[in-house]
C-alpha atoms as a PDB file:
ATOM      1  CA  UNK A   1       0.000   0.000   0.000  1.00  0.00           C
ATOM      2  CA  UNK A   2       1.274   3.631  -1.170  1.00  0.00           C
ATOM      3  CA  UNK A   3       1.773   5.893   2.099  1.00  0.00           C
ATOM      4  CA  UNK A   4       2.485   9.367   1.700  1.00  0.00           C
ATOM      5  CA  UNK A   5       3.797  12.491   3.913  1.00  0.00           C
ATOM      6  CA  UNK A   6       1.456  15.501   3.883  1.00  0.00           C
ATOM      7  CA  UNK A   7       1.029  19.069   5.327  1.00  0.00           C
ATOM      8  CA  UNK A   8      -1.665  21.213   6.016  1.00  0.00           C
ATOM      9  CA  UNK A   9      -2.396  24.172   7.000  1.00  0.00           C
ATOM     10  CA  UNK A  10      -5.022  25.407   9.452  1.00  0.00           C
ATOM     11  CA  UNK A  11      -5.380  28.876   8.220  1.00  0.00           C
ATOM     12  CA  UNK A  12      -6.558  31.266  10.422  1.00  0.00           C
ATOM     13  CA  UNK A  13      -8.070  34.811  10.760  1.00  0.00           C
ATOM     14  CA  UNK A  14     -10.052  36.647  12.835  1.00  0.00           C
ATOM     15  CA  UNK A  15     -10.623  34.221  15.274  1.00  0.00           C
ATOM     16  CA  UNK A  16     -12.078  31.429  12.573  1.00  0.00           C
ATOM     17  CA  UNK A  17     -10.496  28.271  10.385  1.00  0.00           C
ATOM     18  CA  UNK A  18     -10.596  27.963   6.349  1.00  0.00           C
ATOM     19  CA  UNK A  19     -12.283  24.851   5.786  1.00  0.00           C
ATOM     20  CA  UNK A  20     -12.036  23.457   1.960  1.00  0.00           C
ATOM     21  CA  UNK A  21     -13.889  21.147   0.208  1.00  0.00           C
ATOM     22  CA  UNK A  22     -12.559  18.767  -2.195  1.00  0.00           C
ATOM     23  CA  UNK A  23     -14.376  18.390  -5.581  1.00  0.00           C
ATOM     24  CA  UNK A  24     -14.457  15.196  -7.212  1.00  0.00           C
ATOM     25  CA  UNK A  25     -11.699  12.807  -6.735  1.00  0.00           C
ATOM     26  CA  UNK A  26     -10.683   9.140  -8.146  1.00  0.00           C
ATOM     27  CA  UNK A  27     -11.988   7.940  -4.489  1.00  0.00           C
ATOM     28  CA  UNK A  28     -15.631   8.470  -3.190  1.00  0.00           C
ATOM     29  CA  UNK A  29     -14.036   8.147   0.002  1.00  0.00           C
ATOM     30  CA  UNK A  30     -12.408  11.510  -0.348  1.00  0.00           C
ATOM     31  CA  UNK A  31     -14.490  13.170  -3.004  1.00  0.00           C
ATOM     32  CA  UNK A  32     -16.550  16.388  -1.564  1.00  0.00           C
ATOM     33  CA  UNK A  33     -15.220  15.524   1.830  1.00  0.00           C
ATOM     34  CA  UNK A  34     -14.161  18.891   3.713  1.00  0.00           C
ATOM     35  CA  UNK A  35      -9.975  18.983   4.196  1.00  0.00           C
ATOM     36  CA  UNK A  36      -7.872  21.309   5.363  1.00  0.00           C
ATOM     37  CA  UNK A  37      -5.678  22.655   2.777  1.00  0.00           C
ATOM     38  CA  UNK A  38      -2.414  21.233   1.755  1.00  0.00           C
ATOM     39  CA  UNK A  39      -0.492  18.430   0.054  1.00  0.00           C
ATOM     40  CA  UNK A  40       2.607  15.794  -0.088  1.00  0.00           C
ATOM     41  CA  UNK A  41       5.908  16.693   0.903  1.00  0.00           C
ATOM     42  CA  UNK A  42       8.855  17.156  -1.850  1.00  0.00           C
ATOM     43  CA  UNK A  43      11.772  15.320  -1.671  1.00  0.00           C
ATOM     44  CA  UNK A  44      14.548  18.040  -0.110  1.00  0.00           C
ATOM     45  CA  UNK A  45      11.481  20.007   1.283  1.00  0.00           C
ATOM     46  CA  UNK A  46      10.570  20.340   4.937  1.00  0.00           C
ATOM     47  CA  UNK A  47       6.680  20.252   5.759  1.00  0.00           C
ATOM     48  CA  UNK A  48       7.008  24.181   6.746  1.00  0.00           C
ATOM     49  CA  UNK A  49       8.185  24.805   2.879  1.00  0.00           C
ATOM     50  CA  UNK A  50       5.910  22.467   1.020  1.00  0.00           C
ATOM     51  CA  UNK A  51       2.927  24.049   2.934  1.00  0.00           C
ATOM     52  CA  UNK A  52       4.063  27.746   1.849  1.00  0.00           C
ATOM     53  CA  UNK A  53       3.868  25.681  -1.566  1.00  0.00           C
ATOM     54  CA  UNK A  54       0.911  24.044  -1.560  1.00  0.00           C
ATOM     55  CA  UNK A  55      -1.154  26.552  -0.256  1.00  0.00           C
ATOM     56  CA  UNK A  56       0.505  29.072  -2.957  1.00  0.00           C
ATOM     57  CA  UNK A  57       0.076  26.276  -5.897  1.00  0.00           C
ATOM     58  CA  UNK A  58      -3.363  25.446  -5.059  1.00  0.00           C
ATOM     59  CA  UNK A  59      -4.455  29.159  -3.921  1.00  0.00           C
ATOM     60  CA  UNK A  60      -1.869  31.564  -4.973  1.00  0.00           C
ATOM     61  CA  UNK A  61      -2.344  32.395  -0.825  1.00  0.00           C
ATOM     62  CA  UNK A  62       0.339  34.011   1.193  1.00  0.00           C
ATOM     63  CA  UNK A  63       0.831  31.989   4.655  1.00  0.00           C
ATOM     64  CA  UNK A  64       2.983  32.612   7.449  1.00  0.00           C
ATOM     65  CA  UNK A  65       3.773  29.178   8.984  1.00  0.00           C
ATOM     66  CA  UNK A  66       3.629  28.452  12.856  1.00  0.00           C
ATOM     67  CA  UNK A  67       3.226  26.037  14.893  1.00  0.00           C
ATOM     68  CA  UNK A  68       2.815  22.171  14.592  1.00  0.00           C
ATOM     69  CA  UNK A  69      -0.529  21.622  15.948  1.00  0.00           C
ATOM     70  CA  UNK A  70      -0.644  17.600  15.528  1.00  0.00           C
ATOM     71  CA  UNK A  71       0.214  14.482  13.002  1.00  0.00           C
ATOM     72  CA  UNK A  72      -2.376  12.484  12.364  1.00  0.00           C
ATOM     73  CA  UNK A  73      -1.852   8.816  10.369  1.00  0.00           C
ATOM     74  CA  UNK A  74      -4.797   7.388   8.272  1.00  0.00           C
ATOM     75  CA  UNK A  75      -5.173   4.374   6.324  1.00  0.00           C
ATOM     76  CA  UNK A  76      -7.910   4.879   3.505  1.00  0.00           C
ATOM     77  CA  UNK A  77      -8.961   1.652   2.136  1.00  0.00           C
ATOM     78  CA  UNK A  78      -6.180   2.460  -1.076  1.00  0.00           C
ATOM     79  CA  UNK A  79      -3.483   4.257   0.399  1.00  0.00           C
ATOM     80  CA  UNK A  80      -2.468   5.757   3.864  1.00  0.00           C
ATOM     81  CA  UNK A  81      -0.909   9.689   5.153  1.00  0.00           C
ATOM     82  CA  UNK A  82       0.994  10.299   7.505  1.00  0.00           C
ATOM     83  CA  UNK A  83      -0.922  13.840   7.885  1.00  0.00           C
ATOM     84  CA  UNK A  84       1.269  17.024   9.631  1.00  0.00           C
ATOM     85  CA  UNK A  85      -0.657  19.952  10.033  1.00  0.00           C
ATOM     86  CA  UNK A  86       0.740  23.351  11.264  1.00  0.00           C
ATOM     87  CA  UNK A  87      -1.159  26.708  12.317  1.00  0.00           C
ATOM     88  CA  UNK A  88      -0.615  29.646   9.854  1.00  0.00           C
ATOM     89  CA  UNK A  89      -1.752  32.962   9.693  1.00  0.00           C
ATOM     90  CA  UNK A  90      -2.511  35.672   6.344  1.00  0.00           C
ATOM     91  CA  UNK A  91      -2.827  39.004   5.912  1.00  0.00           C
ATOM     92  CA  UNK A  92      -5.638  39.111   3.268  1.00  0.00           C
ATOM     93  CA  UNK A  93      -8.334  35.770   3.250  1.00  0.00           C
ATOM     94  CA  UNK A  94      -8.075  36.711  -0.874  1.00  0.00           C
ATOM     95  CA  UNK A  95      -7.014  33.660  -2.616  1.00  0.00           C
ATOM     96  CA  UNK A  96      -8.154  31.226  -5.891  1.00  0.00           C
ATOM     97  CA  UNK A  97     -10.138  28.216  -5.377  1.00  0.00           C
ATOM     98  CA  UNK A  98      -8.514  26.441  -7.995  1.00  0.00           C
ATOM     99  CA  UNK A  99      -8.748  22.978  -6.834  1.00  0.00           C
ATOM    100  CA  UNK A 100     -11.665  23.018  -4.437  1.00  0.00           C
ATOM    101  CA  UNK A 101     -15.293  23.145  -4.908  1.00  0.00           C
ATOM    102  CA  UNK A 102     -16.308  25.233  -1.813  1.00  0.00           C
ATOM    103  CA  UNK A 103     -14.751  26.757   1.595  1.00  0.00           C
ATOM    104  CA  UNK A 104     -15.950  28.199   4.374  1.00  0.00           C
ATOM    105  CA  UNK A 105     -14.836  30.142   7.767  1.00  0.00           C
ATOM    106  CA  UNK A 106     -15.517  29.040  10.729  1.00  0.00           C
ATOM    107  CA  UNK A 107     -14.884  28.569  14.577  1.00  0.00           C
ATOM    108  CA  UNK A 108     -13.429  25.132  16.011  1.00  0.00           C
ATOM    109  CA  UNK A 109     -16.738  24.970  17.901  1.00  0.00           C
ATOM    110  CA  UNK A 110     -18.706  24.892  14.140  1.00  0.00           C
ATOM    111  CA  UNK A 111     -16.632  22.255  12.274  1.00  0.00           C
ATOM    112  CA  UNK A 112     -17.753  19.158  13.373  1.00  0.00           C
ATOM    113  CA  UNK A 113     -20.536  20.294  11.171  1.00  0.00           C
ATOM    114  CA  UNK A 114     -19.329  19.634   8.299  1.00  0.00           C
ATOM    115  CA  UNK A 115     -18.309  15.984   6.709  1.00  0.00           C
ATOM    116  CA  UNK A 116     -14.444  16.285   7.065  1.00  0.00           C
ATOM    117  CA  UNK A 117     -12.140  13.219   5.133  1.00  0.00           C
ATOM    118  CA  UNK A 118     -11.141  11.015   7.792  1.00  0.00           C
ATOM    119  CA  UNK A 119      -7.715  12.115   8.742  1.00  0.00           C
ATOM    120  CA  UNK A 120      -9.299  15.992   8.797  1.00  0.00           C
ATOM    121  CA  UNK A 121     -11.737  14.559  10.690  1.00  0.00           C
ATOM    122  CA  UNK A 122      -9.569  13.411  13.489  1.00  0.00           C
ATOM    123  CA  UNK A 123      -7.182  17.074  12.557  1.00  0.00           C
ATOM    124  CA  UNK A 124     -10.982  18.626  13.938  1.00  0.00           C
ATOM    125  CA  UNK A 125     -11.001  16.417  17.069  1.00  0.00           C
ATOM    126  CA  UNK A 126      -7.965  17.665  18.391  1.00  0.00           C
ATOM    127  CA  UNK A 127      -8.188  21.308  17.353  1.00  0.00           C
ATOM    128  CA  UNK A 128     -11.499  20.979  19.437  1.00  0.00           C
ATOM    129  CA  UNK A 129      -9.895  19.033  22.492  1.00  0.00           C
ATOM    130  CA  UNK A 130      -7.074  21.947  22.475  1.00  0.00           C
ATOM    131  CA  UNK A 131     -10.112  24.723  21.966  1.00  0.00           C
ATOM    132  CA  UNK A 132     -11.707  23.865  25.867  1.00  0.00           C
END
């Protein structure tokens, strides 16, 4: 089974989280879920660089990267992530939504509203636990 290294980023402003969600993807498992934003790791990159380029690639979004906030692993039924996410901060919540159908902002106390993929799902459950 293909495992992979990703990043994401847990964009935040004004008190509230960008949420994505993915459009339609080889795997119904992951197609329309909500994510946070990101992607796999480049050989020779750390995760803080390949999440200024993700989020830049898939956006064309300034970040400033900060803090690890936890590392999820997930196996999907075809493939499994080791997931890193990190806390970043912008100046402007401009960007393209070139690769996602929808986003919204919201609070950590509003996101277990929406149907997350399963390692964003578990991304959610400890942003909450660190929320209380």
């Amino acid at each position: 089974m293909k495992h992979y290294n990703v990043v994401a980023a847990a964009i935040r402003h004004n008190g509230k989280i960008l949420c994505m969600q993915r459009g339609k993807t080889k795997f119904n498992y992951t197609a329309y879920k909500w994510e946070f934003p990101g992607g796999k790791i480049e050989d020779g990159e750390t995760p803080q660089e390949a999440i200024k380029r993700e989020i830049m690639e898939e956006m064309d979004m300034e970040i400033r990267v900060g803090d690890s906030i936890c590392t999820v692993e997930n196996v999907y039924p075809d493939f499994s992530i080791s997931l890193q996410v990190f806390w970043c901060d912008v100046d402007s919540t401009c960007f393209d939504l070139k690769e996602h159908n929808a986003f919204k902002w919201l609070a950590i106390s509003d996101m277990a509203t929406l149907d997350w993929a399963e390692a964003d799902k578990k991304v959610v459950e400890c942003l909450m636990a660190g929320s209380k």
